[in-house]
Each structure stands twice: as C-alpha cells, then as structure tokens.
Protein backbone atom coordinates (compact mmCIF):
# COMPACT_ATOMS: atom_id res chain seq x y z
CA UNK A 1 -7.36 18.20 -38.20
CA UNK A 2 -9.96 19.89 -35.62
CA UNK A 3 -10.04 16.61 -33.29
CA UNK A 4 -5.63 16.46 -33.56
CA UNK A 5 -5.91 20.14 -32.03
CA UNK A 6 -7.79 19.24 -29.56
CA UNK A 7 -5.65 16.33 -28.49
CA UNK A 8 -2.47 18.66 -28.73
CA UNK A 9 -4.27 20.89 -26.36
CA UNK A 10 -5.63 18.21 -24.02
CA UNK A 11 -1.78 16.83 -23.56
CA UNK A 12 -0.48 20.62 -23.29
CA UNK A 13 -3.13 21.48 -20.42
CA UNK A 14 -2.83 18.21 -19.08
CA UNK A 15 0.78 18.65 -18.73
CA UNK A 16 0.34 22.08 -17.00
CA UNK A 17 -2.29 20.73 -14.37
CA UNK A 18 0.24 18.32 -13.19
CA UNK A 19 2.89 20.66 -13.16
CA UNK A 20 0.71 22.95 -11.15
CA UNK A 21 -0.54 20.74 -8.17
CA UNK A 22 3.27 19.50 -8.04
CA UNK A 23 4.21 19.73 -4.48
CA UNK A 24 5.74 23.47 -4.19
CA UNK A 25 9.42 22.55 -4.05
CA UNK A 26 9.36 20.23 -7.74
CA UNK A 27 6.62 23.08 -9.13
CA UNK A 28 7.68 23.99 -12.29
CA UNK A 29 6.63 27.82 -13.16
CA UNK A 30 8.04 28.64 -16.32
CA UNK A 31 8.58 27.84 -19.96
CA UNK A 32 11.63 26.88 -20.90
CA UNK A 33 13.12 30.18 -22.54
CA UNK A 34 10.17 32.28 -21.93
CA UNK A 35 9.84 34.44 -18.50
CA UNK A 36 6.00 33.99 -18.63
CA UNK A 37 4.26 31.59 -16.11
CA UNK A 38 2.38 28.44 -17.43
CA UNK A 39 -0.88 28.60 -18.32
CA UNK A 40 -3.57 27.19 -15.82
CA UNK A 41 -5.95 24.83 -17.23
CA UNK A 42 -8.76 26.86 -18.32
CA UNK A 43 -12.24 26.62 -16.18
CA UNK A 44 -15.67 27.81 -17.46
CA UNK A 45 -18.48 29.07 -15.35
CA UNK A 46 -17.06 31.01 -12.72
CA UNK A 47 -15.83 29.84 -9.32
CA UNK A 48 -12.12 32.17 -9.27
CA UNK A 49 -10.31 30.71 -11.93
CA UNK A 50 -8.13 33.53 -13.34
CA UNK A 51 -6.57 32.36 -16.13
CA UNK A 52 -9.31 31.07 -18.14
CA UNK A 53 -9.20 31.45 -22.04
CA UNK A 54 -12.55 31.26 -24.10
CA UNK A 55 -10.51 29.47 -27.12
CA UNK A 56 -9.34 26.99 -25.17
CA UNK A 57 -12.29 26.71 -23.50
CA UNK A 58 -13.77 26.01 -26.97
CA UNK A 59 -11.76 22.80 -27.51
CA UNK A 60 -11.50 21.55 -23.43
CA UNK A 61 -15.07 19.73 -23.28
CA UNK A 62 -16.22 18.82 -19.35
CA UNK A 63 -15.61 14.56 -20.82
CA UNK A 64 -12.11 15.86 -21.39
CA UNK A 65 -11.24 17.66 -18.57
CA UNK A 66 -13.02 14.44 -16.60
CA UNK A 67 -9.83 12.44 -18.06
CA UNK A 68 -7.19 14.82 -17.66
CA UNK A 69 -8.37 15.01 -13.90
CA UNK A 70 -8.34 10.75 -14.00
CA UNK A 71 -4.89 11.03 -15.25
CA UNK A 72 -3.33 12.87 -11.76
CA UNK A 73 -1.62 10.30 -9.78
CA UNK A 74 -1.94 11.56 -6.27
CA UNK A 75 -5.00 11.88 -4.43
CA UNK A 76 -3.64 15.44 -2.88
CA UNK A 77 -3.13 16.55 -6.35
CA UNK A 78 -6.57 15.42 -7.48
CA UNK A 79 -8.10 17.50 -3.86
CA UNK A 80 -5.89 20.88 -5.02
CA UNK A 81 -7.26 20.18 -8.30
CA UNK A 82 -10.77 20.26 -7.14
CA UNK A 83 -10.30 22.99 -4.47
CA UNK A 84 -9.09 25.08 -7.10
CA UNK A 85 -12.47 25.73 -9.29
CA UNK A 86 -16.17 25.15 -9.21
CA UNK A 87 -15.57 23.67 -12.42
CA UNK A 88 -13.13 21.29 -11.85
CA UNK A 89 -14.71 20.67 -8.22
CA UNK A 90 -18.48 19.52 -10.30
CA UNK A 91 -16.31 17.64 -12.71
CA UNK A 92 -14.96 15.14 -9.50
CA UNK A 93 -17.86 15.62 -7.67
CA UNK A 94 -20.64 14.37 -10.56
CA UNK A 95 -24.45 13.94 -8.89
CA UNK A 96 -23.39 11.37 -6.64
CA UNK A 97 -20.65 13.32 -4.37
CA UNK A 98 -17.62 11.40 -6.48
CA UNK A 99 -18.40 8.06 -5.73
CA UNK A 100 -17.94 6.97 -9.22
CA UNK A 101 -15.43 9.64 -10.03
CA UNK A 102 -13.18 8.56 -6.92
CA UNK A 103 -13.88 5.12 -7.17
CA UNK A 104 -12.65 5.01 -11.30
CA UNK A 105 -9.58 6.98 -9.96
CA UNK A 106 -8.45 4.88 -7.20
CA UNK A 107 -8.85 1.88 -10.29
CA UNK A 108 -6.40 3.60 -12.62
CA UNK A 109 -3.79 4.48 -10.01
CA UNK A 110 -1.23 2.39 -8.00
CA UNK A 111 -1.18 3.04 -4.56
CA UNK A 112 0.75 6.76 -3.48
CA UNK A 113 3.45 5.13 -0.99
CA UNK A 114 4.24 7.46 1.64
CA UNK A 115 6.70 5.44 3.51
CA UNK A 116 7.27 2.28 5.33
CA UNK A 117 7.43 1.45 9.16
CA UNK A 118 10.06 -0.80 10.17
CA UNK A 119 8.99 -3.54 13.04
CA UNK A 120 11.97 -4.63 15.03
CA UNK A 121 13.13 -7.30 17.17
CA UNK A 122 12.36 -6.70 20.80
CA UNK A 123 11.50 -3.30 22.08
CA UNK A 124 12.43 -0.36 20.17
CA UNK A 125 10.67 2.90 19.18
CA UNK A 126 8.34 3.44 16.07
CA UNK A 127 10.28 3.57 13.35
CA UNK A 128 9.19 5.60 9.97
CA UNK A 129 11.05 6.32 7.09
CA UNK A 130 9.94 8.15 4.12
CA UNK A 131 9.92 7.18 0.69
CA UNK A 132 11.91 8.64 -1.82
CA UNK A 133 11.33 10.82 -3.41
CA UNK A 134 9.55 12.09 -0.04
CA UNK A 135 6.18 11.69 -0.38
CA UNK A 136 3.42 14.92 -1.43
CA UNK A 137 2.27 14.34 2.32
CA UNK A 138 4.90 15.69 5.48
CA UNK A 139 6.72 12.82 6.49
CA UNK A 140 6.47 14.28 10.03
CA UNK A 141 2.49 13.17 9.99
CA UNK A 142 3.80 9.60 9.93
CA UNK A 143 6.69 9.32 12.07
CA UNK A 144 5.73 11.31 14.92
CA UNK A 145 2.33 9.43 16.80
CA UNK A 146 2.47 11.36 19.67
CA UNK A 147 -0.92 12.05 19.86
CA UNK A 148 -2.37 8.92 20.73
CA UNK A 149 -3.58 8.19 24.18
CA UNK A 150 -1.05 5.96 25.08
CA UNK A 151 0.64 5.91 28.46
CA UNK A 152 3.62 4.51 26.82
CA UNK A 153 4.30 4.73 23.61
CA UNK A 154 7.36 2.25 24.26
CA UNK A 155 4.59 -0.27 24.40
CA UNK A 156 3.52 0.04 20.96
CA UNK A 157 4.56 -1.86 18.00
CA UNK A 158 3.15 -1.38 14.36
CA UNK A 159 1.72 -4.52 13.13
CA UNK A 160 0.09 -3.47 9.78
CA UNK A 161 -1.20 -0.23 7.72
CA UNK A 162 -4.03 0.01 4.92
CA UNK A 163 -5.55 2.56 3.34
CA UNK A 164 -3.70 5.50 5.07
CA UNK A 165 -4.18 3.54 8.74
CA UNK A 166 -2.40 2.26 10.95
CA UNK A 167 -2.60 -0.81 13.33
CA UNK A 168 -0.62 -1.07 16.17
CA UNK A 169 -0.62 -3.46 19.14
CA UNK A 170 -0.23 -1.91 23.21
CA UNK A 171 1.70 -4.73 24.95
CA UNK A 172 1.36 -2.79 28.12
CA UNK A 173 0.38 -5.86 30.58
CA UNK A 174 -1.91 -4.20 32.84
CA UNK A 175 -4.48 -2.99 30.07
CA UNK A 176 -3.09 -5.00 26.71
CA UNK A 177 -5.24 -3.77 23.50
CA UNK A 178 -4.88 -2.24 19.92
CA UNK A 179 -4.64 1.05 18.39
CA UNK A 180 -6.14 2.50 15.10
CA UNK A 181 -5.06 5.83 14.09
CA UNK A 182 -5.13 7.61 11.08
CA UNK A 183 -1.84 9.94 10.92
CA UNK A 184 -2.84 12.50 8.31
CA UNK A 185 -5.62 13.20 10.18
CA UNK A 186 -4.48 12.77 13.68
CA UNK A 187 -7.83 10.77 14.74
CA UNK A 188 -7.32 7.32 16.49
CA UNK A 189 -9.34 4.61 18.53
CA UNK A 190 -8.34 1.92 21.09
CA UNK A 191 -9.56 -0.97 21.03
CA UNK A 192 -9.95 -3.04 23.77
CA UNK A 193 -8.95 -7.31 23.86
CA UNK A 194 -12.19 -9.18 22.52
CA UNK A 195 -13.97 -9.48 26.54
CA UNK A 196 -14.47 -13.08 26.18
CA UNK A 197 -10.32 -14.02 24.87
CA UNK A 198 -8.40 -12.43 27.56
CA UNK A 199 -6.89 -15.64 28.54
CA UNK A 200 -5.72 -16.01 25.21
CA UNK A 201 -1.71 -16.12 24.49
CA UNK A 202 -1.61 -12.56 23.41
CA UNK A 203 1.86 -12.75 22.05
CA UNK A 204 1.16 -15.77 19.46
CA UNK A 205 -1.59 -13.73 17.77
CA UNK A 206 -1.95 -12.35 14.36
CA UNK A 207 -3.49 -9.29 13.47
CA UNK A 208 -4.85 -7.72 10.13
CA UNK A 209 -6.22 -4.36 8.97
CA UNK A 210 -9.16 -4.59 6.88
CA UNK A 211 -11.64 -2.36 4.48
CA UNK A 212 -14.99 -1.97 5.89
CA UNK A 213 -17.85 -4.13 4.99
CA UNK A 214 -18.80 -1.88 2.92
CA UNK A 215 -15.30 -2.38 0.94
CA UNK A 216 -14.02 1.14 2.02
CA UNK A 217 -11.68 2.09 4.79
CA UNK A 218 -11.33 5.02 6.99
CA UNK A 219 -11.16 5.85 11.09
CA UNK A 220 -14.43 5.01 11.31
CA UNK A 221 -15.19 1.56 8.80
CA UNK A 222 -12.32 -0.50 9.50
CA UNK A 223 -12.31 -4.26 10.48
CA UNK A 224 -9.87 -5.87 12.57
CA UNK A 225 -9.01 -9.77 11.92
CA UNK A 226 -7.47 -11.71 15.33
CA UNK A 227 -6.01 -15.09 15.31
CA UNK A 228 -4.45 -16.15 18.32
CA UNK A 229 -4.26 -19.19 20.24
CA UNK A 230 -5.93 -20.17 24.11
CA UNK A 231 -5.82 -23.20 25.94
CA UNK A 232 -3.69 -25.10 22.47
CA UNK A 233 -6.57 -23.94 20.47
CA UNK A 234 -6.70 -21.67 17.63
CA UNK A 235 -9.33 -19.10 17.31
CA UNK A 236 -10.78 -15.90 15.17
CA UNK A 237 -12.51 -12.96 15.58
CA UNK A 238 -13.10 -9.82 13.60
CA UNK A 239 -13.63 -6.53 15.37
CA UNK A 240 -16.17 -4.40 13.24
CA UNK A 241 -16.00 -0.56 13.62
CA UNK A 242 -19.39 1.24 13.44
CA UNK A 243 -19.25 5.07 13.68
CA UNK A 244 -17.01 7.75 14.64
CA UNK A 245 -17.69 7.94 18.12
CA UNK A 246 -15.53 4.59 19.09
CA UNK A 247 -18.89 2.28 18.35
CA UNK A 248 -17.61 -1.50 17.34
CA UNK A 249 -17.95 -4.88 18.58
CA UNK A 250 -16.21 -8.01 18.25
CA UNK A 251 -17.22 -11.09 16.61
CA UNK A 252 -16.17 -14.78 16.49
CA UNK A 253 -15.83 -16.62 13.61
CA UNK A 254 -17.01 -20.27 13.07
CA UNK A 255 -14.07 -22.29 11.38
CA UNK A 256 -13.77 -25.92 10.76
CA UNK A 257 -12.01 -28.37 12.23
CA UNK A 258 -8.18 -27.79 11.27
CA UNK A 259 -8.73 -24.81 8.96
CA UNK A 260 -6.54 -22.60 11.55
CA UNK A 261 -4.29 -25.29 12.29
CA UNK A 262 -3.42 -25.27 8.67
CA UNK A 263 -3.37 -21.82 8.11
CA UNK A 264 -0.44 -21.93 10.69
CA UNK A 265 1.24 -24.57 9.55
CA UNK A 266 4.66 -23.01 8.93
CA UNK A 267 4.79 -19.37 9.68
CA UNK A 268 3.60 -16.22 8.07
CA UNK A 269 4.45 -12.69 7.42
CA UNK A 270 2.14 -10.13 5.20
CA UNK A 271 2.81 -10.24 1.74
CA UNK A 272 0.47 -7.07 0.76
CA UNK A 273 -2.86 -6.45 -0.65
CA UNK A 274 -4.85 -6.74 -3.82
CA UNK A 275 -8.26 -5.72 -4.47
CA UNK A 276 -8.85 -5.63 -0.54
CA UNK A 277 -7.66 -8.97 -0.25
CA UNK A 278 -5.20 -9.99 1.79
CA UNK A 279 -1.80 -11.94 1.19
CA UNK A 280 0.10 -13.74 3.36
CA UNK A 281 3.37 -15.55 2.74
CA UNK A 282 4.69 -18.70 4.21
CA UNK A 283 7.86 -20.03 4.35
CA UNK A 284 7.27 -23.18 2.73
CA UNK A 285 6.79 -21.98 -0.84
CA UNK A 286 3.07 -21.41 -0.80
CA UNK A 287 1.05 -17.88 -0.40
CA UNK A 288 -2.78 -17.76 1.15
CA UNK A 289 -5.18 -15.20 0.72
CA UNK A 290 -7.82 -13.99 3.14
CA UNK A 291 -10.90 -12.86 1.27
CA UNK A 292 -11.92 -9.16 2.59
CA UNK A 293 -15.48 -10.09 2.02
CA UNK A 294 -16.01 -13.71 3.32
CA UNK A 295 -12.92 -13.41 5.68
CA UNK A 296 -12.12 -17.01 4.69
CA UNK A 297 -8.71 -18.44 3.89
CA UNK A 298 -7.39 -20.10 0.55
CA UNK A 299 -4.31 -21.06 -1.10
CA UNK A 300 -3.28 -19.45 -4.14
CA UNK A 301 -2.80 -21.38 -7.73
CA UNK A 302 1.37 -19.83 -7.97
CA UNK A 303 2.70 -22.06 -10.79
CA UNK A 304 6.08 -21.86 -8.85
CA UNK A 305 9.25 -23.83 -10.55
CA UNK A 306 11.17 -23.58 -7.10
CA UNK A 307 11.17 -26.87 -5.23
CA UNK A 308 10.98 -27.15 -1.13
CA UNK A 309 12.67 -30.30 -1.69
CA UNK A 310 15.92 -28.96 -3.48
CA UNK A 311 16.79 -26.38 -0.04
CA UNK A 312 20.15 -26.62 0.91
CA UNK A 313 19.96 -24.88 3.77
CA UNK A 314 17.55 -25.91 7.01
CA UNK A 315 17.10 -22.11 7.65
CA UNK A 316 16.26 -21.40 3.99
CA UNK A 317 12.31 -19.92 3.78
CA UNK A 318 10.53 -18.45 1.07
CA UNK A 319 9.17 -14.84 1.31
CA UNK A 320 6.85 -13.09 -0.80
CA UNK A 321 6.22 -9.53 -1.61
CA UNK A 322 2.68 -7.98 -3.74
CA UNK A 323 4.40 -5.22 -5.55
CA UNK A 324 1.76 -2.52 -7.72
CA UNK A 325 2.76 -0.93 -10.72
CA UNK A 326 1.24 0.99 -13.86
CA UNK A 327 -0.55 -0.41 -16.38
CA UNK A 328 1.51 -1.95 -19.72
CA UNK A 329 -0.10 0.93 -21.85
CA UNK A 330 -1.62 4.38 -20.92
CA UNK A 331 -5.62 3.51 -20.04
CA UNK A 332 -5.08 0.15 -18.37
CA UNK A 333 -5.13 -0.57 -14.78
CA UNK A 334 -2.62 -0.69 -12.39
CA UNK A 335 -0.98 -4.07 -12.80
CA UNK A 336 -0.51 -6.48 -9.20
CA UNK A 337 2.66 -8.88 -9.26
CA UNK A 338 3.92 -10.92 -6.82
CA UNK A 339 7.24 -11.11 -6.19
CA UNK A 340 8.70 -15.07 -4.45
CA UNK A 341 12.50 -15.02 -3.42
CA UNK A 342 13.49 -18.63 -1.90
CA UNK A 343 17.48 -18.63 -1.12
CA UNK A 344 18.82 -16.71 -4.38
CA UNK A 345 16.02 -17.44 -6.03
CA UNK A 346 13.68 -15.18 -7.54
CA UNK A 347 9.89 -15.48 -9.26
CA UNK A 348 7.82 -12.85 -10.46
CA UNK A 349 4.24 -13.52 -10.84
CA UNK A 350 1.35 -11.48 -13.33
CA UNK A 351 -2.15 -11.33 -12.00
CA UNK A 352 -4.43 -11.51 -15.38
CA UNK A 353 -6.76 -8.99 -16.29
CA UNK A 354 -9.34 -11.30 -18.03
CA UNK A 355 -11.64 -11.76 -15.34
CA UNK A 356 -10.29 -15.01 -14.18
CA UNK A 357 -7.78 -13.49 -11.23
CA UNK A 358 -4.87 -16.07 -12.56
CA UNK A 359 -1.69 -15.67 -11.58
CA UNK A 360 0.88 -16.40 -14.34
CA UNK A 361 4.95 -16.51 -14.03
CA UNK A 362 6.25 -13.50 -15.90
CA UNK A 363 10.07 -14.27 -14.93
CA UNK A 364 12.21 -16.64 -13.14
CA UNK A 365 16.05 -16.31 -12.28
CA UNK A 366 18.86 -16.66 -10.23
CA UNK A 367 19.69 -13.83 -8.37
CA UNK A 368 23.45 -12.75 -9.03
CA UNK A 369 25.05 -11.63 -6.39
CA UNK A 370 28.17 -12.12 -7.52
CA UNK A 371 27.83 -9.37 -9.49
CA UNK A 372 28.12 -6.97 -6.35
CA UNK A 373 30.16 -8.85 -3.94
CA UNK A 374 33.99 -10.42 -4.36
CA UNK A 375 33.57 -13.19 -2.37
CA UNK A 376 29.70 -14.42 -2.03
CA UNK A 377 28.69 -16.65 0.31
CA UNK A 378 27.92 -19.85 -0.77
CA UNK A 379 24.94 -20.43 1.27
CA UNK A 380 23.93 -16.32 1.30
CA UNK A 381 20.20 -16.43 2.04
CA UNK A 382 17.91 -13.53 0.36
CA UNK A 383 14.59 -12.26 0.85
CA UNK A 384 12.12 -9.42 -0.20
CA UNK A 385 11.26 -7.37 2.39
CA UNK A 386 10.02 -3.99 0.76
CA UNK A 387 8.25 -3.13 -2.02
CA UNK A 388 7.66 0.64 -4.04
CA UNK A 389 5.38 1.47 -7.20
CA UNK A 390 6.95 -1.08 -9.98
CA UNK A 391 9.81 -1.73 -8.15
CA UNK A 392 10.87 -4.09 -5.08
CA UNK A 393 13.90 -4.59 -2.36
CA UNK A 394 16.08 -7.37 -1.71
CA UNK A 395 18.15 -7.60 1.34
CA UNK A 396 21.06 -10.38 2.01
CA UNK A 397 20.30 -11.77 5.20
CA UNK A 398 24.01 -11.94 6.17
CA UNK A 399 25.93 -9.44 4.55
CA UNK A 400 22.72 -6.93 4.86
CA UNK A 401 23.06 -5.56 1.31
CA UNK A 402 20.25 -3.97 0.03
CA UNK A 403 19.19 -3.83 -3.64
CA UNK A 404 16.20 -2.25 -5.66
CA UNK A 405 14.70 -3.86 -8.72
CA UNK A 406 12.58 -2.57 -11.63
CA UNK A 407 9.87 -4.73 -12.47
CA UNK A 408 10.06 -3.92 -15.98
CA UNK A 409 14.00 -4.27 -16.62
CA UNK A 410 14.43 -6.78 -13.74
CA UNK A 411 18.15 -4.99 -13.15
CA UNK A 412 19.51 -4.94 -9.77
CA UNK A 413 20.60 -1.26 -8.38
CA UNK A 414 22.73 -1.19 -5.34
CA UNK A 415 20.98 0.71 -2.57
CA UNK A 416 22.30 1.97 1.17
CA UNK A 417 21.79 -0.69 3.80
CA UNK A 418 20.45 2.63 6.23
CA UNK A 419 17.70 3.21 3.80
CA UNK A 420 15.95 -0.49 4.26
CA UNK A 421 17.82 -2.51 6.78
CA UNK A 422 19.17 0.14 9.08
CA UNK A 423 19.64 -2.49 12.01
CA UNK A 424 20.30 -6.42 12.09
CA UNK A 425 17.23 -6.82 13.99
CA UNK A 426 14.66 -5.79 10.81
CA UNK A 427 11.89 -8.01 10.88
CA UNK A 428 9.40 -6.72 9.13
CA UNK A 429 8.50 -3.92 7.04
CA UNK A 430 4.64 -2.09 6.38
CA UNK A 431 3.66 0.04 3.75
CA UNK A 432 1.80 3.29 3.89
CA UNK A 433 -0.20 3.95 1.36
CA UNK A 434 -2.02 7.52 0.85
CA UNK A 435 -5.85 7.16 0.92
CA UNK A 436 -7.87 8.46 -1.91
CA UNK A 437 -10.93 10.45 -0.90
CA UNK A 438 -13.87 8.50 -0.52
CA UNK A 439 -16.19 11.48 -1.27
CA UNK A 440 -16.29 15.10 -2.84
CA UNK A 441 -19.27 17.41 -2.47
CA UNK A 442 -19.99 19.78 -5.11
C-alpha cells in the first residue's frame, strides 16, 4: 500500500510539472472546481522553491524525481524545470554536468519539431512555417534570418537543418559559399568553397549537415558533407568545424572507383535522420544511408513489395520519408519508421530494437484517393514530402491535395494545401528540430 501511494503521488506531481513548464498560453493553473492553484512539485534543500511540502517530500525520492524530469518532452521544459530549483537543477546536472542525464533524455524523446522550411523552384525568399500546434520556441526565431552577414539574402537557399541548425547555400557568383546558423541563438558562420574545388559545377552539388565527430552538434561541432562534380568527375569533401571562433578546414575524401557514380545513379532528395545517420531517397525504389561516423555510403536491406518494373508512368519515382514517433509502451524509445510512397503506393517500414538495426515492413497499401476526390486521376502521382512526431504528409502531385497520416491508425485526414504545398513550385521540405542541451552545470 506505501509503494501504490507513492506512485499515485509520482503521477499527480508529475502531471503538475508538465502542466507548469507548459508554454504560458496552454498553462493550466487551476483544479478543476477548486479556485486554488496547482501544487508545484515539491523541492528539498533550498534553492527558492516555495511550495515545497515535507510529506510529499517524504514519498518524492531524488531516483523519482530523476524520472519524472526524463518524462518532459521538450528540452525548454526540461531547462525551466532545472532553472527553477537547486534541486531539480543537481538532479539534471548529476557529477558530470548532465552528460548522462541529457544524453538518456534526448534517447527517450522524439525529436521537438519546430517547423519546416520550404525550398522552392528558382529564386524565392526563405520560407518558414511553423508547426502546429506552434512550437514552445517563437516561430519568429526561425523565419526571420536577418542577422546573417549576407549581402543578399535573395541569394540564399536552405538546403538542410539538424539539430536546431541550419545549412544554407549563398549562390551569390562573385563570392559563392555556405552558411551555418543557429536561429535560437542567433550565432552563424560562413563558410567559404573548399580552396582547391572552385572550378567545380557548384550547382550539381549536394550538401549535408552533420553531428560533430564527437557525435554532438552545435555552432561550433558541426561537419559539412560536399559532393559535387568537376571536370565529369565526382568528388567529396567534409568541412570539419573546430571552435567557436570560425576555426574549420576542409577535407577530401578517398572513394573508390564508381562509389560516387553509383551513389548518383538516379537522383536523390533527404529522407531524414536516424541515430546521426543520414538517409537519402532515390527514385528508383532503393534508400542509402551515409554513416555519420565513417561518412561512407550503403544501401539499406528495405524488404519492399513495390516493383520498378510494374510503373506505369515514365515520370513515376519513389520518395521516402524517416518519420519519429513514441515508443509502443511508456519506457521504450522513440520508435524510427520509414515511410516509401511510389505512385499510390504506400510502405511503412519498423526499425527493430534488438540490436540488429533491421528494418521490417509494418504495413503496405494502396493509397485511396478516391475516397477524397470525385473524379481521380487515373495516373495521379503521390509522394511524401513532410513528416511530424508519429505522423506524415502526402501531397498529390497534380491536384496538390494535401493529407496527414497517423502512423498508428494509418487514416488519411484531409489537410489545407497552404499549410504544406502553398505553391506548385514545392520542391523540397526540411525539418527543424529543437536541440536538447548538451550540458547543465550544477
């Protein structure tokens, strides 16, 4: 009976701590029927906490409180959390500055999306748009770059975001180059083209965001992968950031004979991220993945059903989407799917948990369109092209309808064209993800 009190108690308090580092406008500040504010969770040993209560101090051990604090999905909430007490602040930060604690925490949690950018045909300003519900971060941060130091800002273009950065590319001719900024923070770095590639044909080149070597990311331990193509040849280079002050160099990396050629062998577009890792989608049914560590290429084991072969359209491609989501059951980690959409049809793939990094088909349909539409298309081509916490997007390439799917009930929900696809020309979208802390001092 003593240990189901202090469960009830541990899911009361843990309610209330999430209810109190809501953002301000979904706070919730009173029981139902009651006029009396909710009770903080209680904190021991000084350090401001006001509404501390000895009995429920009593039954709130510091290994308890550690889980309630691993339970709070956002990364701000967990910072209020620890800003609030010295308590709660030694109970992230540990002996080690909350390494472990932060590290555990970013393991349990799927990404916090913030929004998307939208990269458009031709020239065309940046492009945000918020998540909904808007994210616990100001959308403004995001959408409004203007201070970079960029001469033109029309000469940008966002070509991919990780960990709370963004990558984007200056076409300006006279002093081409890329751009690393971190928007919450307003920090960014240029980067100049690699000294010895300036011949190269800068507009056939791919670019990638990547963690540190050490396997985190922030504005001052990021990599940058380049592939691009001089003289018919296909090259690669990683630019490696060193310290805050702009330190970095680039490198070039030894490939063999035809390893490019085939990682080009029918166009690309970025699928998403897992573990680091990077995945990137072809058209021709097949997904590769570039290790964050070795920074080598592979192709990954999808048992797919679809067949190339059976396309009844030249113009029909395949695109993929890696979609995060919770666990199955309270405890587990965050559970990585891939999502495969080839003409109207769809594939969703599990990763396994067992060690092994297998990817397994969980489902496999047709999508119905006519469901939504009078008179569909007989040849109506549709791809993913967004993807949310359990959930993903699908867009008709022809009627531009949009539609939002739950991973877990695989139902299709009608969604405005605006919010996704708010011009013809959408060609790609890029996720922004809110970065967990990488440190907490005590």
């Amino acid at each position: 009976m003593q240990m189901q009190n202090v469960l009830d108690a541990v899911a009361r308090e843990n309610e209330h701590t999430v209810q109190a580092f809501s953002p301000p406008d979904s706070r919730i500040t009173r029981k139902r029927g009651s006029d009396q504010p909710h009770p903080r969770l209680p904190c021991s040993g000084g350090g401001g906490c006001a509404h501390g209560n000895k009995m429920a101090n009593d039954v709130l051990p510091d290994d308890v409180l550690h889980l309630i604090l691993l339970r709070l999905d956002s990364p701000l909430w967990l910072i209020r959390a620890a800003s609030a007490c010295k308590r709660w602040r030694r109970a992230v930060a540990g002996d080690d500055g909350g390494a472990s604690f932060l590290r555990l925490a970013r393991s349990l949690h799927p990404p916090a999306i913030a929004g998307r950018y939208h990269k458009i045909f031709g020239p065309s300003p940046i492009d945000f748009v918020p998540s909904s519900p808007p994210p616990h971060a100001k959308p403004s941060r995001f959408s409004s770059l203007g201070f970079l130091a960029v001469a033109d800002m029309s000469e940008l273009t966002v070509v991919d975001c990780n960990g709370g950065l963004v990558l984007l590319v200056d076409y300006n001719p006279h002093a081409p180059g890329f751009v690393v900024c971190d928007p919450l923070t307003r920090r960014h770095r240029v980067i100049g083209v690699p000294p010895k590639e300036r011949g190269a044909d800068y507009f056939l080149s791919y670019l990638f965001l990547l963690h540190g070597e050490d396997g985190d990311i922030s504005i001052s331990n990021f990599r940058v992968f380049y592939r691009f193509t001089r003289h018919s040849f296909r090259r690669a280079c990683v630019y490696v950031s060193t310290a805050d002050d702009g330190g970095g160099e680039w490198r070039s990396l030894w490939r063999r004979p035809g390893d490019l050629n085939k990682d080009y062998s029918r166009g690309q577009h970025l699928a998403g991220r897992v573990d680091g890792s990077l995945y990137i989608g072809l058209v021709n049914c097949s997904i590769l993945v570039l290790d964050n560590a070795s920074l080598e290429f592979s192709e990954v084991d999808l048992p797919t059903r679809i067949s190339v072969e059976k396309s009844f359209d030249i113009i029909a491609s395949s695109s993929f989407r890696v979609v995060h989501g919770v666990g199955d059951h309270p405890g587990l980690p965050p559970m990585s799917r891939i999502v495969h959409v080839r003409n109207r049809e769809l594939e969703v793939f599990r990763r396994e948990h067992d060690g092994s990094g297998k990817w397994v088909l969980e489902h496999s349909s047709v999508i119905p369109l006519s469901t939504y539409v009078d008179t569909p298309l007989q040849f109506e081509i549709v791809d993913v092209i967004a993807d949310g916490t359990g959930y993903f997007i699908l867009a008709t390439r022809v009627r531009r309808l949009c539609f939002s799917v739950d991973l877990k009930t695989m139902k299709l929900t009608a969604v405005p064209r605006l919010t996704y696809c708010e011009t013809e020309t959408l060609e790609e979208t890029f996720t922004v993800t809110l970065p967990w802390p990488m440190f907490m001092r005590a």
